[in-house]
PDB file of N, CA and C in Angstrom:
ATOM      1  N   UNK A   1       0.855  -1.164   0.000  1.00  0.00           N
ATOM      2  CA  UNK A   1       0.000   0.000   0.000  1.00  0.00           C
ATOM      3  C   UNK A   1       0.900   1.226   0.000  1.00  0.00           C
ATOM      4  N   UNK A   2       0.540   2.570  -1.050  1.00  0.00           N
ATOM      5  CA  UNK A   2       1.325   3.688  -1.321  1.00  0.00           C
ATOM      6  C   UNK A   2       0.167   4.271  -1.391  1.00  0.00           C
ATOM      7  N   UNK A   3       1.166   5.680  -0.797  1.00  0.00           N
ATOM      8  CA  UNK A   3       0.312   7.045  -1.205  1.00  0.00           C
ATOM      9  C   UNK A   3       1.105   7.683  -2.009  1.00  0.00           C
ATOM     10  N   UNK A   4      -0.146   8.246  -3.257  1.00  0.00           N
ATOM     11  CA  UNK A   4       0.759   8.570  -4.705  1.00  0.00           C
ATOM     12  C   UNK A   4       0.199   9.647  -5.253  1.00  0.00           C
ATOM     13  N   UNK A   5       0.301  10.906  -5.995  1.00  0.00           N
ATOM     14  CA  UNK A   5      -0.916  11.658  -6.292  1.00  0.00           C
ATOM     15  C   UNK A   5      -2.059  11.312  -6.799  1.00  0.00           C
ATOM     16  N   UNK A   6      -2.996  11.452  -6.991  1.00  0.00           N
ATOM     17  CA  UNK A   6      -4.468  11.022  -6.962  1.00  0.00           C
ATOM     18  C   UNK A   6      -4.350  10.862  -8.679  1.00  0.00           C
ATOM     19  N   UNK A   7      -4.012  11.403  -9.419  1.00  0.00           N
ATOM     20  CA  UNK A   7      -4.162  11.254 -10.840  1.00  0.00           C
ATOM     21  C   UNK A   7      -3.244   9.760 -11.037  1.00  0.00           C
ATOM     22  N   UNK A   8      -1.753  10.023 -10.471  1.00  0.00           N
ATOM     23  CA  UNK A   8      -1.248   8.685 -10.709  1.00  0.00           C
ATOM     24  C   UNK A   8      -1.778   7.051  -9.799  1.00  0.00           C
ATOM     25  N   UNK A   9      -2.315   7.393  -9.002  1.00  0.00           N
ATOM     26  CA  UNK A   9      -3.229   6.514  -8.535  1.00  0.00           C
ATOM     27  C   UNK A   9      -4.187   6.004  -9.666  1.00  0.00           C
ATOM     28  N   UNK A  10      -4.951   6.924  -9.862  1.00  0.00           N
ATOM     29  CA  UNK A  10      -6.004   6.594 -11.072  1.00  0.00           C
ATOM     30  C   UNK A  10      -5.421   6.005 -12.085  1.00  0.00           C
ATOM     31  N   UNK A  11      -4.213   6.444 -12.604  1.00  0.00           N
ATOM     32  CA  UNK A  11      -3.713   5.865 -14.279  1.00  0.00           C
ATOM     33  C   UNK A  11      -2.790   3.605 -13.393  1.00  0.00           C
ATOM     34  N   UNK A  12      -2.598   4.128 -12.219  1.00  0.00           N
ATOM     35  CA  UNK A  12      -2.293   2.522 -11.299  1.00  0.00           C
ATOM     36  C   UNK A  12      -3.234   1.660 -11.592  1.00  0.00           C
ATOM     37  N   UNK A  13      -4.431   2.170 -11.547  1.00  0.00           N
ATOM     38  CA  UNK A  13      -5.728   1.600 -10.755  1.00  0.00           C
ATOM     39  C   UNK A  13      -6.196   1.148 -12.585  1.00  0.00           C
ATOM     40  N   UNK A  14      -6.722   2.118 -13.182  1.00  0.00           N
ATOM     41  CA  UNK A  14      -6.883   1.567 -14.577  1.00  0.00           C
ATOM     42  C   UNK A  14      -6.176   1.232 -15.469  1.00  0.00           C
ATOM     43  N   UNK A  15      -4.903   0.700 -15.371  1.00  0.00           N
ATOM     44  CA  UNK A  15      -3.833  -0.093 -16.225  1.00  0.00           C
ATOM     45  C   UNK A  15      -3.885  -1.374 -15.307  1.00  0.00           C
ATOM     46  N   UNK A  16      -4.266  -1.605 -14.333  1.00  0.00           N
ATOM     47  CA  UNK A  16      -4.918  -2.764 -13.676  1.00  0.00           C
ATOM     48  C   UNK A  16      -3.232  -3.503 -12.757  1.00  0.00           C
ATOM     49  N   UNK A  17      -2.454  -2.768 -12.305  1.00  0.00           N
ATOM     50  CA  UNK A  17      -1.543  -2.295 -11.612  1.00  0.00           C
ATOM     51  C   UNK A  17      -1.463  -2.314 -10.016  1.00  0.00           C
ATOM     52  N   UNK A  18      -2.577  -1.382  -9.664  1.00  0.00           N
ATOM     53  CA  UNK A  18      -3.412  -1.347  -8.446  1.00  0.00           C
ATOM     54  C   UNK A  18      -4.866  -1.023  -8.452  1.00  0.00           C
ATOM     55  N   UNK A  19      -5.476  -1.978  -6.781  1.00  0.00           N
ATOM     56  CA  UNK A  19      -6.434  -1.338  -6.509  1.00  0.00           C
ATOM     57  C   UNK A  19      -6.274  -0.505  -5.232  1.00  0.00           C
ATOM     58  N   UNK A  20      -7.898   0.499  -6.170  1.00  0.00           N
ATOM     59  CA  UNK A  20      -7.997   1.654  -4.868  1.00  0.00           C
ATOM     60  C   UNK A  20      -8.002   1.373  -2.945  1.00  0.00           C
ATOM     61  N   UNK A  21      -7.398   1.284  -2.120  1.00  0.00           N
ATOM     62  CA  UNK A  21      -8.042   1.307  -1.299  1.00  0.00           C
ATOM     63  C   UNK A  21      -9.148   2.132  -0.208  1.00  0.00           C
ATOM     64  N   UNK A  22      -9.968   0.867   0.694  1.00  0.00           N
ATOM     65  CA  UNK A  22     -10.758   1.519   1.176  1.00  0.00           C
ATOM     66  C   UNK A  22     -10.914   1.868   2.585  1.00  0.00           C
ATOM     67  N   UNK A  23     -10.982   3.411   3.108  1.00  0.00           N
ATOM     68  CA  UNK A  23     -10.638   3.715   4.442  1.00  0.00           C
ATOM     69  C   UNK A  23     -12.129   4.076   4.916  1.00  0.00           C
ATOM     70  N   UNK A  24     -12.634   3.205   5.568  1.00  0.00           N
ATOM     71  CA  UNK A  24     -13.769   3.502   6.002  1.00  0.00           C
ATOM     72  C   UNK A  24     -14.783   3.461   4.897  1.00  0.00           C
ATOM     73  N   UNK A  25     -15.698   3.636   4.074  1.00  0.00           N
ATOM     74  CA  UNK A  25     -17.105   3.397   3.635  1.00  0.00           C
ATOM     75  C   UNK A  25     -16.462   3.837   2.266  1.00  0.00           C
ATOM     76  N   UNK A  26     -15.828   4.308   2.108  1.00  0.00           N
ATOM     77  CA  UNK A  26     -15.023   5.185   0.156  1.00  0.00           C
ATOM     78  C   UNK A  26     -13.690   4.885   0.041  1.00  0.00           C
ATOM     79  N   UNK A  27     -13.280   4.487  -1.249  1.00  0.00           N
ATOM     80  CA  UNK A  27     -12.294   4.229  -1.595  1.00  0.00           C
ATOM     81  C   UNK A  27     -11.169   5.789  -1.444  1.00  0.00           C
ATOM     82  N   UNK A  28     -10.212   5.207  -1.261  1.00  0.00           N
ATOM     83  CA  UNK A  28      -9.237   6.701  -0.837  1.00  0.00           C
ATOM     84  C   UNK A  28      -8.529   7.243  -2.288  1.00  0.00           C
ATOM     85  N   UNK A  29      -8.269   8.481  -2.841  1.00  0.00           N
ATOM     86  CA  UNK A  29      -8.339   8.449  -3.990  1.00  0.00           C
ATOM     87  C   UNK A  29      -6.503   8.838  -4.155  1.00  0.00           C
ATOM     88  N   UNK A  30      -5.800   9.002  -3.075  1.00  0.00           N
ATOM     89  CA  UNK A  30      -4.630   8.681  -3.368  1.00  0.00           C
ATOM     90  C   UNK A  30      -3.606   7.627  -2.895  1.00  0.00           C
ATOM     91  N   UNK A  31      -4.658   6.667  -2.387  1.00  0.00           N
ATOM     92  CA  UNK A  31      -3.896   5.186  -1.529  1.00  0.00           C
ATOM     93  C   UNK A  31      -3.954   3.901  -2.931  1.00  0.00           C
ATOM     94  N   UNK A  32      -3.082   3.226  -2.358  1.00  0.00           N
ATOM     95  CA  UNK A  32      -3.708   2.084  -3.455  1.00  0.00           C
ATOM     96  C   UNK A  32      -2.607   0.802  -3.168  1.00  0.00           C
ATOM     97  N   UNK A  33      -2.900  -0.009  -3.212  1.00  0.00           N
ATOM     98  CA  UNK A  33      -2.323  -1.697  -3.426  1.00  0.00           C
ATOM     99  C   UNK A  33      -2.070  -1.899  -4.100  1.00  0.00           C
ATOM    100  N   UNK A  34      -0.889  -2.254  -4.249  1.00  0.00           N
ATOM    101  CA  UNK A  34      -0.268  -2.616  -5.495  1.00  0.00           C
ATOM    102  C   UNK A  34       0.436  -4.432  -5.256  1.00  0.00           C
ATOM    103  N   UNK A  35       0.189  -5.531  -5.823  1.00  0.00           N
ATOM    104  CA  UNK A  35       0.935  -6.737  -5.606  1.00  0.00           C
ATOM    105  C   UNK A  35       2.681  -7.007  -5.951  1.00  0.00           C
ATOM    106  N   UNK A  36       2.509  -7.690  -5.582  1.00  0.00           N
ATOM    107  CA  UNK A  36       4.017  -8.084  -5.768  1.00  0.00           C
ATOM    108  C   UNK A  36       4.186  -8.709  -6.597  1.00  0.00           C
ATOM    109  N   UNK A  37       3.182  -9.359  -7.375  1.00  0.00           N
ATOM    110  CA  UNK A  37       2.845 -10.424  -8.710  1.00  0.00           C
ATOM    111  C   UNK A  37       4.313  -9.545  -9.460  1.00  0.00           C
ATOM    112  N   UNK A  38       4.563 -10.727  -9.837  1.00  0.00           N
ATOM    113  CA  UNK A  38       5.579 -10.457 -11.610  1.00  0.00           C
ATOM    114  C   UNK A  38       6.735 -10.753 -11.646  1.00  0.00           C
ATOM    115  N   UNK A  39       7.449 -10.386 -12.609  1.00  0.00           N
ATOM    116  CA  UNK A  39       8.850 -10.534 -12.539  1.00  0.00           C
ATOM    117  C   UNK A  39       9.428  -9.918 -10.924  1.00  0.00           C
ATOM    118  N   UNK A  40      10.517 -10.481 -10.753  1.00  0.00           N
ATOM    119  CA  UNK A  40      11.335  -9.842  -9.211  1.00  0.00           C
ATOM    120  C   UNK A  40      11.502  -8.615  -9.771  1.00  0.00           C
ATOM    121  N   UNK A  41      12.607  -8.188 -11.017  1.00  0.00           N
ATOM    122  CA  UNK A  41      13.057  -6.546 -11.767  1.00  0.00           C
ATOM    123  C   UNK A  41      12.208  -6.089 -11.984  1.00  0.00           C
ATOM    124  N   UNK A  42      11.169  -6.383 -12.452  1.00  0.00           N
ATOM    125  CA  UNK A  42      10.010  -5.810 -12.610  1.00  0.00           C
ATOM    126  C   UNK A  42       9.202  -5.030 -11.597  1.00  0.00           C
ATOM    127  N   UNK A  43       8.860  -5.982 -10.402  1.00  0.00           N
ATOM    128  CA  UNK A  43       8.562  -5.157  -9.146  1.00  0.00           C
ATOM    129  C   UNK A  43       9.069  -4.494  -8.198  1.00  0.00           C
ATOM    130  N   UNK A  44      10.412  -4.904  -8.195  1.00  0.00           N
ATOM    131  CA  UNK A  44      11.460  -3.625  -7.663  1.00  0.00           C
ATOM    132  C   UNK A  44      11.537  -2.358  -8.257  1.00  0.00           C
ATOM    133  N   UNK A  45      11.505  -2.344  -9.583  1.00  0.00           N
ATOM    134  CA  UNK A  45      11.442  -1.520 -10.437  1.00  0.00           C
ATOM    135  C   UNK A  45      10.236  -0.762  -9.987  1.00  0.00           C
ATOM    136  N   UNK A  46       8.783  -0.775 -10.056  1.00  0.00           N
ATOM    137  CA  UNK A  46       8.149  -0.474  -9.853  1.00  0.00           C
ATOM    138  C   UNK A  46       7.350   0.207  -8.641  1.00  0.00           C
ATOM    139  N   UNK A  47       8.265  -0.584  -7.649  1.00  0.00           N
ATOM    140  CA  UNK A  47       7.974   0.005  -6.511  1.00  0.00           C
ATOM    141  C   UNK A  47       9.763   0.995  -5.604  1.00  0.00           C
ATOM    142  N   UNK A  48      10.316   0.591  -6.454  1.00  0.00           N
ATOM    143  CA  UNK A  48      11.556   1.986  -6.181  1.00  0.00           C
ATOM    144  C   UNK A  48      10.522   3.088  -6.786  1.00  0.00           C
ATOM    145  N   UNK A  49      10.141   3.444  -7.921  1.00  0.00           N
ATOM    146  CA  UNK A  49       9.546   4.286  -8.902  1.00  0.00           C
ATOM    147  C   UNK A  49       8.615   5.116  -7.254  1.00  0.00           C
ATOM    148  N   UNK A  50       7.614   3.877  -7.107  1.00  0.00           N
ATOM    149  CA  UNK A  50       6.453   4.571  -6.151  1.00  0.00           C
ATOM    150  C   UNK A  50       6.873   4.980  -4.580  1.00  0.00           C
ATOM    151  N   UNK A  51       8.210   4.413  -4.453  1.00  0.00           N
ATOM    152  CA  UNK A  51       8.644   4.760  -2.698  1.00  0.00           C
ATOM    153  C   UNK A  51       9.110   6.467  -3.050  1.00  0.00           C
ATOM    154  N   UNK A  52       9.588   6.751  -4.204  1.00  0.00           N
ATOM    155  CA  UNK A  52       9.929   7.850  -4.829  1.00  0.00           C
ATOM    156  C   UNK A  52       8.943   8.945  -4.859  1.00  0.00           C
ATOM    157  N   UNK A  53       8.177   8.962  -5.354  1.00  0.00           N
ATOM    158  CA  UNK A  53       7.162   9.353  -6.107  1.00  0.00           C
ATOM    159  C   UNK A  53       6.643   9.576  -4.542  1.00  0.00           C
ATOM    160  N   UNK A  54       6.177   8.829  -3.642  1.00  0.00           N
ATOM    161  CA  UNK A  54       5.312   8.902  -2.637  1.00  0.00           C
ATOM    162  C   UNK A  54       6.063   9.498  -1.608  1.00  0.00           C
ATOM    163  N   UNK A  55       7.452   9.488  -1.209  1.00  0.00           N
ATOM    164  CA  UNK A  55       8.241  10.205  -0.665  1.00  0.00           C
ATOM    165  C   UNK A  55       8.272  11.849  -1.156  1.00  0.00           C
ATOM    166  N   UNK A  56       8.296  12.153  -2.433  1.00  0.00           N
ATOM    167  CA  UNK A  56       8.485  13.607  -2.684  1.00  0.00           C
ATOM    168  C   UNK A  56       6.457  14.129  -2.669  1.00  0.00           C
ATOM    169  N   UNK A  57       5.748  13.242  -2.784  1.00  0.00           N
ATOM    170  CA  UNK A  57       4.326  13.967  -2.667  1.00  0.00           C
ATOM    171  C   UNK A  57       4.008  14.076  -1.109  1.00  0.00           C
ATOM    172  N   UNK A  58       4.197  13.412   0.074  1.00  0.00           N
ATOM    173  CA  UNK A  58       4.168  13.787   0.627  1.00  0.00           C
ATOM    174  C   UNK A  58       4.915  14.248   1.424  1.00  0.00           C
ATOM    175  N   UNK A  59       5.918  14.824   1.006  1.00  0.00           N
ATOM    176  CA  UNK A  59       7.259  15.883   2.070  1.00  0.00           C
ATOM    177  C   UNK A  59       6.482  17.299   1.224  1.00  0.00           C
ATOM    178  N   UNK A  60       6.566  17.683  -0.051  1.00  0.00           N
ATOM    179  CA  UNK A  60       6.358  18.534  -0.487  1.00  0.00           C
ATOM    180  C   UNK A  60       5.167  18.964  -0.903  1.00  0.00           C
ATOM    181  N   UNK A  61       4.110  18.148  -0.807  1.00  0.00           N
ATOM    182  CA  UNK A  61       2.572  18.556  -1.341  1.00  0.00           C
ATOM    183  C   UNK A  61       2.697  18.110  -2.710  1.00  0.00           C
ATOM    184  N   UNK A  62       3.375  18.156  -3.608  1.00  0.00           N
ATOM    185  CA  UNK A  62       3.413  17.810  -5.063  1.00  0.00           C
ATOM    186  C   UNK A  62       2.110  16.903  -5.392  1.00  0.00           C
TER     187      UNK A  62
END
């Protein structure tokens, strides 16, 4: 589970990547699950990308 900006969440979520998660009764529109399914390079890859990404959105608001 990452927090990512809400647009790149959305493009996660419909490339079928991740799903949204849900905090209480609504899905959260910048959280999301992502599996570990796939290649090993592949998901390292992918989730260096989002520890990134989720590190500079929330230190800086981005």
């Amino acid at each position: 589970m990452v927090k990512v900006p809400a647009d790149l969440a959305a493009e996660l979520v419909d490339a079928g990547t991740a799903t949204r998660v849900r905090m209480g009764r609504s899905p959260a529109r910048e959280w999301v699950a992502v599996p570990r399914a796939g290649a090993p390079d592949e998901v390292r890859s992918l989730w260096a990308r989002l520890v990134h990404v989720s590190y500079d959105h929330v230190t800086t608001g981005a």
